[in-house]
Protein backbone atom coordinates (compact mmCIF):
# COMPACT_ATOMS: atom_id res chain seq x y z
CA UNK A 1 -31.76 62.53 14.17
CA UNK A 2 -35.41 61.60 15.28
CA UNK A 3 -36.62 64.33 17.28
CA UNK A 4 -39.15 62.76 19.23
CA UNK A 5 -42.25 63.79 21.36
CA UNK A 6 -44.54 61.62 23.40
CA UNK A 7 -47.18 62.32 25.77
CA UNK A 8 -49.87 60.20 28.26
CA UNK A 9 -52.86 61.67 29.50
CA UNK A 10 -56.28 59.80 31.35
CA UNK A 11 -59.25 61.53 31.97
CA UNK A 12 -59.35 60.37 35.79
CA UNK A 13 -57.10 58.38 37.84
CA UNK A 14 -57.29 55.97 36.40
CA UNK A 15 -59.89 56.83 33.40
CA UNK A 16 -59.83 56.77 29.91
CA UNK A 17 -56.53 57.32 28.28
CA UNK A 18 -54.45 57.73 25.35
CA UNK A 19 -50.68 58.36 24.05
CA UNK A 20 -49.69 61.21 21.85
CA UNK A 21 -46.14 60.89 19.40
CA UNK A 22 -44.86 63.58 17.55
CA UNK A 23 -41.82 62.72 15.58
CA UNK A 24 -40.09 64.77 13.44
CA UNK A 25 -37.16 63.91 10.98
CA UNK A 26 -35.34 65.89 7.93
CA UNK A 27 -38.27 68.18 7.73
CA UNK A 28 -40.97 65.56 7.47
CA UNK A 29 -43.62 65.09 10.80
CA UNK A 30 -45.64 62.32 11.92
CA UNK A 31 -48.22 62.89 14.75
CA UNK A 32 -49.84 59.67 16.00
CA UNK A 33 -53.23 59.30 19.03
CA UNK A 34 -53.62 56.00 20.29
CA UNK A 35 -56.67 55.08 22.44
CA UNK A 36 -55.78 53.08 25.77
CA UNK A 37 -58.83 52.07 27.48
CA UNK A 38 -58.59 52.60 31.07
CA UNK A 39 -55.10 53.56 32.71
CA UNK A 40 -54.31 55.76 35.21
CA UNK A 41 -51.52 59.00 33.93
CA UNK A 42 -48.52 57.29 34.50
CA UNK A 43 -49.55 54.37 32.55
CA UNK A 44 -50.45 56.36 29.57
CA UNK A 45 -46.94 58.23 29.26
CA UNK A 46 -44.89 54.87 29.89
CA UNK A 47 -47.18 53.30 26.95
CA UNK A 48 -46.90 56.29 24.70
CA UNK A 49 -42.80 56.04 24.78
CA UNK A 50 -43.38 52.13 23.98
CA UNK A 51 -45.33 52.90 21.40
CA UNK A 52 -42.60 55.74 20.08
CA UNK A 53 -39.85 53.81 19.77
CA UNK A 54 -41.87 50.70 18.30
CA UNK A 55 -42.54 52.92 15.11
CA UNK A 56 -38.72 54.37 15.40
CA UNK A 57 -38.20 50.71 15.45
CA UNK A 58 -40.38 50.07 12.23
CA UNK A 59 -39.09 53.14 10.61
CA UNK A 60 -35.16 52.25 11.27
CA UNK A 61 -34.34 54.79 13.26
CA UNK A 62 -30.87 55.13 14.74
CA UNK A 63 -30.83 58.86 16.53
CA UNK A 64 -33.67 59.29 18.60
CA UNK A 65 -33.89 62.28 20.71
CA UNK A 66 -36.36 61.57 23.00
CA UNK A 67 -38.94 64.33 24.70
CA UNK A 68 -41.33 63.69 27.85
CA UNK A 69 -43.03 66.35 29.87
CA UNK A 70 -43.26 63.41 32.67
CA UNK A 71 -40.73 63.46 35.14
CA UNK A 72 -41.09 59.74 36.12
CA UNK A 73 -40.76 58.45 33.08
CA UNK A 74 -37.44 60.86 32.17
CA UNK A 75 -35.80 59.47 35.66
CA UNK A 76 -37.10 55.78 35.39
CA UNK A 77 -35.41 55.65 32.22
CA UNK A 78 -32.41 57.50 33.08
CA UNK A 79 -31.69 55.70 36.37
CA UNK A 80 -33.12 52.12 34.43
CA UNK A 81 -35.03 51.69 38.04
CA UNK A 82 -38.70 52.39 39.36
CA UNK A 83 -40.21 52.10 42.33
CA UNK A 84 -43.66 51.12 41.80
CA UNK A 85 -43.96 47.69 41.19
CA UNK A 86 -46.74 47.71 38.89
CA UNK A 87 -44.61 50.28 36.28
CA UNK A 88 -41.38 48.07 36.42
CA UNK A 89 -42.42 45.87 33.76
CA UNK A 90 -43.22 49.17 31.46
CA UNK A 91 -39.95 49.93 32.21
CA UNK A 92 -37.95 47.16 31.48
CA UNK A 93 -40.40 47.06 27.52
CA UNK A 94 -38.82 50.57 27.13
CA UNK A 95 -35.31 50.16 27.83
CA UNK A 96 -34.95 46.64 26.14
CA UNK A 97 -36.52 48.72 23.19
CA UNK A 98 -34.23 51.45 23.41
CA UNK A 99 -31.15 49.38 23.46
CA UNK A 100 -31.51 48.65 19.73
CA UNK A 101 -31.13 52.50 19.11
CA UNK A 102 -27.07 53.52 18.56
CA UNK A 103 -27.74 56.86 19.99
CA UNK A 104 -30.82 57.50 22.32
CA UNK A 105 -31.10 60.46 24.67
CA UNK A 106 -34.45 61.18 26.69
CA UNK A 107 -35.13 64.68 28.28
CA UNK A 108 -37.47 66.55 30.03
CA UNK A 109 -39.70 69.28 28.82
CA UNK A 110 -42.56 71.15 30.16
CA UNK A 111 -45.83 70.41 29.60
CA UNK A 112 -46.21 73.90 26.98
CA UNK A 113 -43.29 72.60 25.27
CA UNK A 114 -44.44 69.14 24.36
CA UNK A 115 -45.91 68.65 20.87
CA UNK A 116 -47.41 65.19 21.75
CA UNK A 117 -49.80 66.83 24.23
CA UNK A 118 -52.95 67.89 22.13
CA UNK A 119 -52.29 63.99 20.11
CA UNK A 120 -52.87 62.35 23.55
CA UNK A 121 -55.80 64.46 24.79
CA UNK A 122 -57.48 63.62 20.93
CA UNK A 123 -56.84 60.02 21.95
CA UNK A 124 -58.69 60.06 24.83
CA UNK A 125 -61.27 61.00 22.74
CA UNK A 126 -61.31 58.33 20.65
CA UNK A 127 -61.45 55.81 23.06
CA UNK A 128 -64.96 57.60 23.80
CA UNK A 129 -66.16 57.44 20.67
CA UNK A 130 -65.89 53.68 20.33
């Protein structure tokens, strides 16, 4: 099983962002930071499970065990519906994604317990250095 954690964070609303995976599998870890120009919080954590399960995707996953410390995101993907217009197409890029997955489970942890959330803050960071 692919224990997996992903996190969004912008520095303003919106700002500069960046996603944060941690995935972890038999033992072996893989901690990715990917820049995102300007999004507002939301954004950022919607992109960052995209970009998740495109490398569980790539990597052939089948288990994925999936950990958010954003509560939209857990209950957009759990009730497959949000609200804000602008998100829905996020959405529907996550769960078409997720379908190719025999098992996938999403859950929500706090923000302490998320070990994605230091990977997105360093990605913020990169999208100043550039």
């Amino acid at each position: 099983m692919y224990e997996v954690y992903t996190d969004g964070a912008s520095k303003g609303d919106p700002g500069w962002a960046g996603a944060g995976i941690f995935i972890k599998n038999n033992g072996e870890v893989k901690r990715y930071s990917f820049p995102l120009g300007m999004k507002d919080t939301h954004e950022a954590e919607f992109i960052a499970v995209i970009k998740a399960l495109e490398i569980l995707s790539e990597l052939e996953a089948d288990t994925i065990s999936l950990r958010s410390d954003s509560q939209t995101v857990v209950q957009a993907i759990e009730k497959e519906y949000i609200h804000k217009q602008s998100y829905k197409p996020l959405l529907e890029q996550i769960l078409t994604l997720s379908k190719q997955f025999p098992l996938f489970f999403v859950k929500w942890v706090p923000s302490k317990e998320n070990k994605a959330d230091a990977l997105a803050r360093q990605a913020i960071q990169l999208n100043e250095e550039t």
